[in-house]
Structure formats: C-alpha cells, structure tokens
Protein backbone atom coordinates (compact mmCIF):
# COMPACT_ATOMS: atom_id res chain seq x y z
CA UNK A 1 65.57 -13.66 -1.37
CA UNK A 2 68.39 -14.33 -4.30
CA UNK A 3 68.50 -13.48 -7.00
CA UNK A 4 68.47 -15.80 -10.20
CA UNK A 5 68.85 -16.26 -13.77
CA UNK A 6 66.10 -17.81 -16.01
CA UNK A 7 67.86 -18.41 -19.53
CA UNK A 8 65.18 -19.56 -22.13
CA UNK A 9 66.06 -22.30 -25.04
CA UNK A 10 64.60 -21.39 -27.88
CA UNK A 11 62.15 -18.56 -27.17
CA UNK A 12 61.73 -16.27 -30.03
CA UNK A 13 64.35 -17.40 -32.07
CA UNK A 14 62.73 -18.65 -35.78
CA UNK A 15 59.76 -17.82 -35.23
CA UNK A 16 58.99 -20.75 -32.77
CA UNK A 17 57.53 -19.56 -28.77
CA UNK A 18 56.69 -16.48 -29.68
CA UNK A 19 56.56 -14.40 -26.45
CA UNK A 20 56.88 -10.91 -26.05
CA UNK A 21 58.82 -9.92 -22.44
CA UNK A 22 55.89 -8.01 -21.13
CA UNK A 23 54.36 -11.24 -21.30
CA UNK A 24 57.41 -13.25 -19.86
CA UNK A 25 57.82 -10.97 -16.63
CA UNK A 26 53.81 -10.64 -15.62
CA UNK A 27 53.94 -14.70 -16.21
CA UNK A 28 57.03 -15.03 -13.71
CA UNK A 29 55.26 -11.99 -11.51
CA UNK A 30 51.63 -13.62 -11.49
CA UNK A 31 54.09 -16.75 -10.01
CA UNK A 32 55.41 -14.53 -7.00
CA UNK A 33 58.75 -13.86 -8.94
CA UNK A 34 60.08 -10.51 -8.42
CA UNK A 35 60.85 -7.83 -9.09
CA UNK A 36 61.49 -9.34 -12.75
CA UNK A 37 63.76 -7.51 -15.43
CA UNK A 38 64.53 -9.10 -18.93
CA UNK A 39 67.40 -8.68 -21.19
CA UNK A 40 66.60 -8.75 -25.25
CA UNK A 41 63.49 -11.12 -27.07
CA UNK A 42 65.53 -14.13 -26.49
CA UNK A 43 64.25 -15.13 -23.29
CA UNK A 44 66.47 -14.07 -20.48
CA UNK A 45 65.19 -12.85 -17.21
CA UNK A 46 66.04 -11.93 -13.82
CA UNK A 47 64.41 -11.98 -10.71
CA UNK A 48 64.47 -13.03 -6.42
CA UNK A 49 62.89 -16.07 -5.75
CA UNK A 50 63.91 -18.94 -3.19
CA UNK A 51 64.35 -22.24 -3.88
CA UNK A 52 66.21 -24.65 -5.82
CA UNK A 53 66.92 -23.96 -9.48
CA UNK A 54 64.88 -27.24 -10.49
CA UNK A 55 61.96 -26.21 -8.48
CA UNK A 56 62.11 -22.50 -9.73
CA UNK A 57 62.60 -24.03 -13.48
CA UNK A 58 59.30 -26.36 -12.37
CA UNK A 59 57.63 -23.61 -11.53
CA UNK A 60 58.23 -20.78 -14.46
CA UNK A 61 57.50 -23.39 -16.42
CA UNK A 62 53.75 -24.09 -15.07
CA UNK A 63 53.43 -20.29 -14.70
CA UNK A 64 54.49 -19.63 -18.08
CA UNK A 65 52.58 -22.25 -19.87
CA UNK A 66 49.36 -21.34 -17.51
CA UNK A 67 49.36 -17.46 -18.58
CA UNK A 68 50.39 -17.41 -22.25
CA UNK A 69 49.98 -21.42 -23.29
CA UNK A 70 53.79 -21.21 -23.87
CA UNK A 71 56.00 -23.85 -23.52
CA UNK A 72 59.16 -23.21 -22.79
CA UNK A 73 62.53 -25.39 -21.65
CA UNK A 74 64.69 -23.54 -19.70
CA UNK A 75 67.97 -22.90 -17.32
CA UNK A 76 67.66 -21.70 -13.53
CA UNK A 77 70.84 -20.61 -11.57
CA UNK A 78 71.98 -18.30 -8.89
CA UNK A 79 73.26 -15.05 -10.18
CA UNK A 80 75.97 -15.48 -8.38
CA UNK A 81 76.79 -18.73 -10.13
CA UNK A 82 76.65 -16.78 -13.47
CA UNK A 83 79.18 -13.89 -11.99
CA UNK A 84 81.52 -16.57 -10.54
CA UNK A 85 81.47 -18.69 -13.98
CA UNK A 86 82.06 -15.31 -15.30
CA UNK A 87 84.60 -14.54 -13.74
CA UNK A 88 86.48 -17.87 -14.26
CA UNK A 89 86.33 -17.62 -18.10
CA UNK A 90 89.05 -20.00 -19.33
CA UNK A 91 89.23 -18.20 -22.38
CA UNK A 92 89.78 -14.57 -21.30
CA UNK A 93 92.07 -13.22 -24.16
CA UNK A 94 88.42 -14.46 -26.30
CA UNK A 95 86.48 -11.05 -24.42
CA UNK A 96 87.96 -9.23 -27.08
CA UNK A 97 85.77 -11.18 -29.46
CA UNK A 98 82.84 -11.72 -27.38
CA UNK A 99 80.86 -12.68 -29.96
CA UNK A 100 82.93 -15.98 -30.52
CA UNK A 101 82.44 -16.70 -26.87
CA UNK A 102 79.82 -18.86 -25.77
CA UNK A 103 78.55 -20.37 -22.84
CA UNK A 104 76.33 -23.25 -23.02
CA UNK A 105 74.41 -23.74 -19.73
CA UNK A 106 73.38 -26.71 -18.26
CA UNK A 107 70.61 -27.80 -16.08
CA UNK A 108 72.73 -30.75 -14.52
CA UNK A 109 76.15 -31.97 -14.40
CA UNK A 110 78.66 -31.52 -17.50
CA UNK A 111 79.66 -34.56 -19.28
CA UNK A 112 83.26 -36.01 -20.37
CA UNK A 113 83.51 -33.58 -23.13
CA UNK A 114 86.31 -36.01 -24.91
CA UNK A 115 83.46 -37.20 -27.18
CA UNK A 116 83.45 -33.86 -28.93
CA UNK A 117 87.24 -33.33 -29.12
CA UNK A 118 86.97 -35.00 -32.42
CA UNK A 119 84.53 -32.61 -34.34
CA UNK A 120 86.83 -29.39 -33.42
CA UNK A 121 87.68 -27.24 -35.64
CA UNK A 122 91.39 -25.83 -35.65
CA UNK A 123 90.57 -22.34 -33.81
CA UNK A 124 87.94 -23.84 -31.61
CA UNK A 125 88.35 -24.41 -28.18
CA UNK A 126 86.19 -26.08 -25.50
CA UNK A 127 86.51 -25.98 -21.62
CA UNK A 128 83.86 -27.18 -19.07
CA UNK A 129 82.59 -25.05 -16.04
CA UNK A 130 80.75 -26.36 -13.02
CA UNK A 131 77.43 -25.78 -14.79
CA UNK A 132 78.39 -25.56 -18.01
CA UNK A 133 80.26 -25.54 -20.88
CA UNK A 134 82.66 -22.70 -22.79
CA UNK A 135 83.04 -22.51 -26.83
CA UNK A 136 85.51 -20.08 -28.22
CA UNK A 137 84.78 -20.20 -31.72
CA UNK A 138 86.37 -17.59 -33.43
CA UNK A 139 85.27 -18.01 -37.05
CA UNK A 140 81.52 -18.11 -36.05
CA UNK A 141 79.17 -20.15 -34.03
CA UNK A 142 77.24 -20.72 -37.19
CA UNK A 143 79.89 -22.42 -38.54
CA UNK A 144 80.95 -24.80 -36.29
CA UNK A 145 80.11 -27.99 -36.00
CA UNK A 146 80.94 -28.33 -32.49
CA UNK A 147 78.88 -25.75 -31.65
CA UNK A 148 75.53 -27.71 -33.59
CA UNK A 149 76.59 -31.10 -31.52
CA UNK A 150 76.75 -29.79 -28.11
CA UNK A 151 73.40 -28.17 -28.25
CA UNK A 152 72.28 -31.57 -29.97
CA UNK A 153 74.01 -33.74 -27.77
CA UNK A 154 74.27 -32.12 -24.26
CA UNK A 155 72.22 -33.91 -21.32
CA UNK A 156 68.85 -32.28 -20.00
CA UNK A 157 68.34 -28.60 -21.11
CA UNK A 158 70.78 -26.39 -22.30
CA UNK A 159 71.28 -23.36 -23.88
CA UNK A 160 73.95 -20.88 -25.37
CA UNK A 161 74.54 -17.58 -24.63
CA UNK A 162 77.65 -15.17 -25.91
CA UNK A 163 79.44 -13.81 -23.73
CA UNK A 164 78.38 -10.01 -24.44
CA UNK A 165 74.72 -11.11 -23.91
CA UNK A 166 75.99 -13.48 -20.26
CA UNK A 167 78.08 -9.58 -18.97
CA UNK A 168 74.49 -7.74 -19.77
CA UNK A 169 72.65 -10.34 -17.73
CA UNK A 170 74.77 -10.32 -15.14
CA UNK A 171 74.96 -6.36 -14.91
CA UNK A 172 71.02 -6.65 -14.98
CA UNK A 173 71.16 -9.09 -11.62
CA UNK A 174 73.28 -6.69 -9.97
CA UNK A 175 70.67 -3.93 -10.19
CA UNK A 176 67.80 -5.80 -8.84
C-alpha cells in the first residue's frame, strides 16, 4: 500500500468543522485507512491506502461525514508527490522564511496563472507545480491579495499550506 496525504480545507480554522483528530483518524480507520497519523487541528493526515486520489478523497469524505456528520472538502495525493513538489521548490532561498511560503494544492490541473499576475504585490512571487501552486509572500499571507484570489478563484478544491507545516507532513509520511 502507499502512502498518502489527506490535506483538509477549512477544518478547524474559525470555528467552522469542528473536528478533533482523534475523531479524524478513527473516521479514516473505521474506512480501512491505515495506520493514520495527523499533523496539528488543521486537518492534515497521513495514511496507506490504494487507489486513486479522487476515489480516496470520495471515500474520506463519505467516511468522515458518516462517523462525525462532518463535511469536509479536501486534497488527496501520493506522499511521494508532496516530497517531489518539495523538493522542486522554485523558491528555495524563501525556506529561510517558511512562513511566507505557501503551497496551494490542487485537486486537478493548475490553471494559466497570468490572470493573477496583475494583483501581485511587489515582493510576491507565484510559480505553478504539477499539482499545485507556490506563493512566496514575504510580508504576510494575510496581507496579500493574491493570496485571498487564488484560494477564491482556483478550480475544484484547494488548499494552502506553509511550507514549515508541508516539511512536518512530509517527515510524518516517511515514518509510517
């Protein structure tokens, strides 16, 4: 079995789908997930499963909404996706700041990002990877209004994660 990356949009993040991550991994474990570990409240879990990332999405999201009545939108990928995008960081002189260092993951294919050239700021930077895309922001992600219009405007599901938080889920993977 591989192992794979659940990121969660929007779980316990103000105060909307509440969920504490006992709950999260006997949901995925009651769905024949396993073994399941979980990084922080924010929704991000690992686990071995096979299948495709749209059919493991499918199903955590059944599961989930079956055991706690959560509903949740979410990312599925390889762990070895996440290591390889990883690993390709355009923006490598950024891991010094790795809290200005986002990835926004995608559940499908990344768009033309020319449409948001026009809403970057001067120390923002934006570079797409094969499943999703890279912010450097370096004066804050709450800040930036590039960072508000690609989680607005991005196609199917996605979600941001800095890069400290993407290197601890990673390092979590490699354990299991």
């Amino acid at each position: 079995m591989d192992v794979q990356v659940a990121l969660f949009r929007g779980m316990n993040v103000g105060g909307t789908r509440r969920l504490a991550m006992a709950e999260l991994r006997a949901a995925l474990e009651g769905a024949g997930l396993g073994p399941v570990r979980t990084h922080v409240q924010s929704g991000n879990a690992v686990f071995r499963a096979r299948g495709t990332p749209e059919a493991l999405a499918a199903r955590i999201r059944s599961a989930l909404e079956a055991a706690t009545g959560v509903t949740a939108e979410l990312v599925v990928l390889p762990a070895a996706e996440l290591e390889w995008m990883l690993a390709e960081n355009p923006f490598p002189e950024a891991a010094a700041q790795p809290a200005g260092l986002h990835l926004f993951v995608l559940d499908g294919p990344v768009p033309d990002l020319s449409a948001f050239a026009p809403l970057r700021a001067g120390d923002e930077r934006l570079a797409a990877a094969p499943r999703g895309v890279w912010l450097h922001a370096p004066s804050g992600l709450g800040r930036s209004k590039l960072a508000a219009a690609l989680g607005r405007r991005l196609p199917g599901v996605a979600t941001a994660r800095n890069l400290r938080s993407l290197e601890a889920i990673a390092a979590l993977a490699r354990e299991i």
